[in-house]
N, C-alpha and C. Protein backbone atom coordinates (compact mmCIF):
# COMPACT_ATOMS: atom_id res chain seq x y z
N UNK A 1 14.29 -62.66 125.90
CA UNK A 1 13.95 -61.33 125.44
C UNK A 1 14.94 -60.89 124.37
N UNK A 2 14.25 -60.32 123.51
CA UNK A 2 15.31 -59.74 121.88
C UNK A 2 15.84 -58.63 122.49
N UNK A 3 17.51 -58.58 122.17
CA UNK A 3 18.00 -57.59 122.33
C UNK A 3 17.82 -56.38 121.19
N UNK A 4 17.67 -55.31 121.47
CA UNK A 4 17.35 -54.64 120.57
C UNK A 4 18.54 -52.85 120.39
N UNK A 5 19.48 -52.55 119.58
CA UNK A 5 20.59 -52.18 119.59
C UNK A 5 19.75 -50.69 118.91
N UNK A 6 20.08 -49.57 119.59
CA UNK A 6 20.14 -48.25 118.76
C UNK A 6 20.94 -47.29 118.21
N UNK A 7 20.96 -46.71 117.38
CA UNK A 7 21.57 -46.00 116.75
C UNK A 7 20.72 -44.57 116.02
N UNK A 8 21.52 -43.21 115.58
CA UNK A 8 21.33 -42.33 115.13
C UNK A 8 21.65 -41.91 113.71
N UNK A 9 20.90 -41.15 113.17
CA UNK A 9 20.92 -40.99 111.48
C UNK A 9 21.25 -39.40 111.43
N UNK A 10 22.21 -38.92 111.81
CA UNK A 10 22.20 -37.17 111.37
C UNK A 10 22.65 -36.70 110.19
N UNK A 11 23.21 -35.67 110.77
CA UNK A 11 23.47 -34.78 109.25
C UNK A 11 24.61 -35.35 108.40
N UNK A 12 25.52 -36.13 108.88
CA UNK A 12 26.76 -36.49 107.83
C UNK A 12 25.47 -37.78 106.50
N UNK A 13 24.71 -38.56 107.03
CA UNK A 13 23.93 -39.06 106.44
C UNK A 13 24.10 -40.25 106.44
N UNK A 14 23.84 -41.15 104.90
CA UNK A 14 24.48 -42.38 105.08
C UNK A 14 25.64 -42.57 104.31
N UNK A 15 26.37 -42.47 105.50
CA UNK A 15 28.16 -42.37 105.04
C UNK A 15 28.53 -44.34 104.78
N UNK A 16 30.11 -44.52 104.39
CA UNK A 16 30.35 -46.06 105.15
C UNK A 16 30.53 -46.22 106.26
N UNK A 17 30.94 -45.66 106.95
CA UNK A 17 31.20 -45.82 108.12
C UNK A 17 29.70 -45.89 109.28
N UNK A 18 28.47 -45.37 108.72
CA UNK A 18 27.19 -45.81 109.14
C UNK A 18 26.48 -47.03 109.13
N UNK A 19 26.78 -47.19 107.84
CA UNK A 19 27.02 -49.01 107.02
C UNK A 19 27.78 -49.60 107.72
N UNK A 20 28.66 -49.69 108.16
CA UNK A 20 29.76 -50.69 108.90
C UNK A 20 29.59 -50.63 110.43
N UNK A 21 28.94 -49.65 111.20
CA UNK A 21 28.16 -49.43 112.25
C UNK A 21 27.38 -50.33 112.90
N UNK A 22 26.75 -50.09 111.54
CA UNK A 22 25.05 -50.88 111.39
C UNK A 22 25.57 -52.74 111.35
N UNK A 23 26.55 -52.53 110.42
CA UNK A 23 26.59 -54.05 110.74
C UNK A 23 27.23 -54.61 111.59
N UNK A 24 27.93 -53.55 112.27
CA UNK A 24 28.29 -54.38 113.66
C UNK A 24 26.97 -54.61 115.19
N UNK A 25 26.19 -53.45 114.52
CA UNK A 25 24.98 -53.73 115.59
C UNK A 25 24.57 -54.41 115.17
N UNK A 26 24.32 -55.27 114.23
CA UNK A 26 23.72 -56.40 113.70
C UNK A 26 24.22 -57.68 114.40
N UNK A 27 26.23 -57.70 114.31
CA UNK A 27 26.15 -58.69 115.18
C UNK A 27 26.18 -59.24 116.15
N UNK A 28 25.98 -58.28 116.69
CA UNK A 28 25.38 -58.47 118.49
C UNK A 28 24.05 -58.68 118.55
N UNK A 29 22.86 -58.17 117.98
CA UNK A 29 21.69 -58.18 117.64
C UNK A 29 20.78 -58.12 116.22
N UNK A 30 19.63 -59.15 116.67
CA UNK A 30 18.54 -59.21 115.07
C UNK A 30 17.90 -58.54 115.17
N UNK A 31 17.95 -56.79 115.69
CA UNK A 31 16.92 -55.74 115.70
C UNK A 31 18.11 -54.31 116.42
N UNK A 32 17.37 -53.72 114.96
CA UNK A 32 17.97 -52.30 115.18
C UNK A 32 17.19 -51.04 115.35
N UNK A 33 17.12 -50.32 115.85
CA UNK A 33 15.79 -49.24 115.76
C UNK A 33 17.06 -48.05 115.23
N UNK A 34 16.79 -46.86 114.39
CA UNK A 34 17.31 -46.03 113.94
C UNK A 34 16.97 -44.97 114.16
N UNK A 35 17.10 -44.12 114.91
CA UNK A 35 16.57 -42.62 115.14
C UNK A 35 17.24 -41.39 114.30
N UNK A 36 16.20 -41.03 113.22
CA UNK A 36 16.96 -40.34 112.16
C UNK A 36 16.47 -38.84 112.99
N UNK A 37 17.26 -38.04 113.00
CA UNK A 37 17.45 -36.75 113.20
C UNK A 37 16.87 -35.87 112.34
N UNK A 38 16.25 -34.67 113.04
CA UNK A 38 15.31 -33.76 112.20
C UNK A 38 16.27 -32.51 110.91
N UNK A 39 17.95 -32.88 111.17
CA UNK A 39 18.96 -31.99 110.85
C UNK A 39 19.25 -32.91 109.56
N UNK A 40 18.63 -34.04 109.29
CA UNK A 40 19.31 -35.18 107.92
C UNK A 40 17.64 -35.04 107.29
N UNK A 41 16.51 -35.31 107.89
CA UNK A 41 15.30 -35.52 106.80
C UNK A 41 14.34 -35.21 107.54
N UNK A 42 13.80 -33.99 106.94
CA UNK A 42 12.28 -33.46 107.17
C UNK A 42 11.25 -34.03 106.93
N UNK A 43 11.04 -35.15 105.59
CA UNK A 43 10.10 -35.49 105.03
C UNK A 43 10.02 -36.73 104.81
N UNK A 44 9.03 -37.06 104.77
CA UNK A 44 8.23 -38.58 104.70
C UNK A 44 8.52 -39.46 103.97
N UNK A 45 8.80 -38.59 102.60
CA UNK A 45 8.94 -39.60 101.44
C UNK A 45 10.70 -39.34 101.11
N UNK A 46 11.19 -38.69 101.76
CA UNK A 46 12.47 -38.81 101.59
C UNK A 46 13.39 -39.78 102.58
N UNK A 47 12.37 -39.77 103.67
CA UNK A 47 12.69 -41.21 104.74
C UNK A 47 12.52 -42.48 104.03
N UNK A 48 11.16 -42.50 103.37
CA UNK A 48 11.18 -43.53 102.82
C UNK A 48 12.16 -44.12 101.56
N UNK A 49 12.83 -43.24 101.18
CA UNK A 49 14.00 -42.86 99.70
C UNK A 49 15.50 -43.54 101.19
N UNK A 50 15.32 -42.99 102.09
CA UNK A 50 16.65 -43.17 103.07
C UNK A 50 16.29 -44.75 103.28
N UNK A 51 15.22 -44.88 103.65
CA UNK A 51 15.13 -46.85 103.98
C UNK A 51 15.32 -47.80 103.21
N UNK A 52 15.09 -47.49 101.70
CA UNK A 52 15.53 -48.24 100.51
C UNK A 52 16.64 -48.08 100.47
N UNK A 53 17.34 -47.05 100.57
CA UNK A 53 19.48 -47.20 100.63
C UNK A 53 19.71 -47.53 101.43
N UNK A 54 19.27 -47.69 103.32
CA UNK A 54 19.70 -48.97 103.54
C UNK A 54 19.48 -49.98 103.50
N UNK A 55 18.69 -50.34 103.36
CA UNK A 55 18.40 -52.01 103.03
C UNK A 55 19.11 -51.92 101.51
N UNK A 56 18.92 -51.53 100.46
CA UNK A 56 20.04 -51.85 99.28
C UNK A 56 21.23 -51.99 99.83
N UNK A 57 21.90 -51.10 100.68
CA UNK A 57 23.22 -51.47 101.34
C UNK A 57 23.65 -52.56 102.00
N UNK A 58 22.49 -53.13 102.67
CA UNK A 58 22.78 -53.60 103.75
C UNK A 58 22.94 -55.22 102.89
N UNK A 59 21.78 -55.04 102.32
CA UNK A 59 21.33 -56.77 101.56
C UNK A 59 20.09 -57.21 101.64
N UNK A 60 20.42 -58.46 101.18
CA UNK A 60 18.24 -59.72 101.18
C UNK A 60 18.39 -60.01 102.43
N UNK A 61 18.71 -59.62 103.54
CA UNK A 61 18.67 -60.41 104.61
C UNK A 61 17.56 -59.77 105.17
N UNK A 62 17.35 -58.32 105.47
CA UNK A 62 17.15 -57.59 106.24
C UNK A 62 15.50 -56.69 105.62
N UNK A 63 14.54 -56.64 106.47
CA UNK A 63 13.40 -55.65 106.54
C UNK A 63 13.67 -55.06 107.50
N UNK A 64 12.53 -53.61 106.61
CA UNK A 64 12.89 -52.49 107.78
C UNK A 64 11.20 -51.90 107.90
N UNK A 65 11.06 -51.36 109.21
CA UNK A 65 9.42 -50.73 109.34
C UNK A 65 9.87 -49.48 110.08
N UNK A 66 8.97 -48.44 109.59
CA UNK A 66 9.16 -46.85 109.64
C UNK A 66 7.55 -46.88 110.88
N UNK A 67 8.23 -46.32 111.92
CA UNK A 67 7.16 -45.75 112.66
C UNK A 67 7.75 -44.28 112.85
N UNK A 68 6.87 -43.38 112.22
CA UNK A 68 7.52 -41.62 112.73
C UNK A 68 8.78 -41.21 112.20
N UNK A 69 10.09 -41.26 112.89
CA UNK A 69 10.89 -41.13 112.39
C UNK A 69 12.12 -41.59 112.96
N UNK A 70 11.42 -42.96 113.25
CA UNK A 70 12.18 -44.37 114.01
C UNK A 70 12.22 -45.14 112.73
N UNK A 71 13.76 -45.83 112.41
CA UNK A 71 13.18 -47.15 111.46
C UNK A 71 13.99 -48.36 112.19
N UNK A 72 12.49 -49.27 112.55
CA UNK A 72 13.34 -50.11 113.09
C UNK A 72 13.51 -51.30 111.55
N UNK A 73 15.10 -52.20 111.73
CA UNK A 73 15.03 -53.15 111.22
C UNK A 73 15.72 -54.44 111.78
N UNK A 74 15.20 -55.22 110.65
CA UNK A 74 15.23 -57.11 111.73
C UNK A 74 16.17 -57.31 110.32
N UNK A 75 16.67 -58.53 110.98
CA UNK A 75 17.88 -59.30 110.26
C UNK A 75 17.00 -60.64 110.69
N UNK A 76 17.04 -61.31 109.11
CA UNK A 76 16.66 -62.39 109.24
C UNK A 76 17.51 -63.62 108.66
N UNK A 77 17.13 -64.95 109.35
CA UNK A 77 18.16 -66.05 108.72
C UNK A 77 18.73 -66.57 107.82
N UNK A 78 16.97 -66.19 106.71
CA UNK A 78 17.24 -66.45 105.36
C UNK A 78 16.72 -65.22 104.68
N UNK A 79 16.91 -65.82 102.96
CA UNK A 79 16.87 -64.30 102.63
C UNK A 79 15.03 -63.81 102.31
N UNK A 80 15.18 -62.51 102.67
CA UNK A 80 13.87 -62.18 102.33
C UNK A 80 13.54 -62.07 101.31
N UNK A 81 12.18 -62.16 100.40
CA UNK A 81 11.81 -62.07 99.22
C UNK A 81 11.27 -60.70 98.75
């Protein structure tokens, strides 16, 4: 069974120290779910503006899928295209 690691997105935003978070839940686990807070992003398309800075942050390794205002993402072996 995939372990699957969570974490929260509030109002400080995406700081480094969220980034460096994230990649430590990474290496314990190849799945992160993100629960962004209603106090950091109201809107749809500004979630979607927040999921492109992390994955630009993060790197080619990694996809991410938005259900609501969950984003989960997978770390993969090689790089994604």
């Amino acid at each position: 069974m995939a372990i699957i690691k969570q974490i929260q997105l509030g109002k400080k935003g995406i700081t480094e120290n969220f980034i460096e978070n994230l990649k430590v839940q990474f290496s314990k686990a190849n799945n992160v779910k993100i629960s962004v807070l209603s106090s950091f992003c109201r809107d749809k398309k500004e979630l979607k503006r927040v999921v492109e800075e992390i994955l630009e942050k993060l790197g080619k390794n990694y996809t991410a899928k938005t259900i609501g205002y969950t984003i989960n993402i997978k770390k993969w072996r090689k790089e994604v295209r």
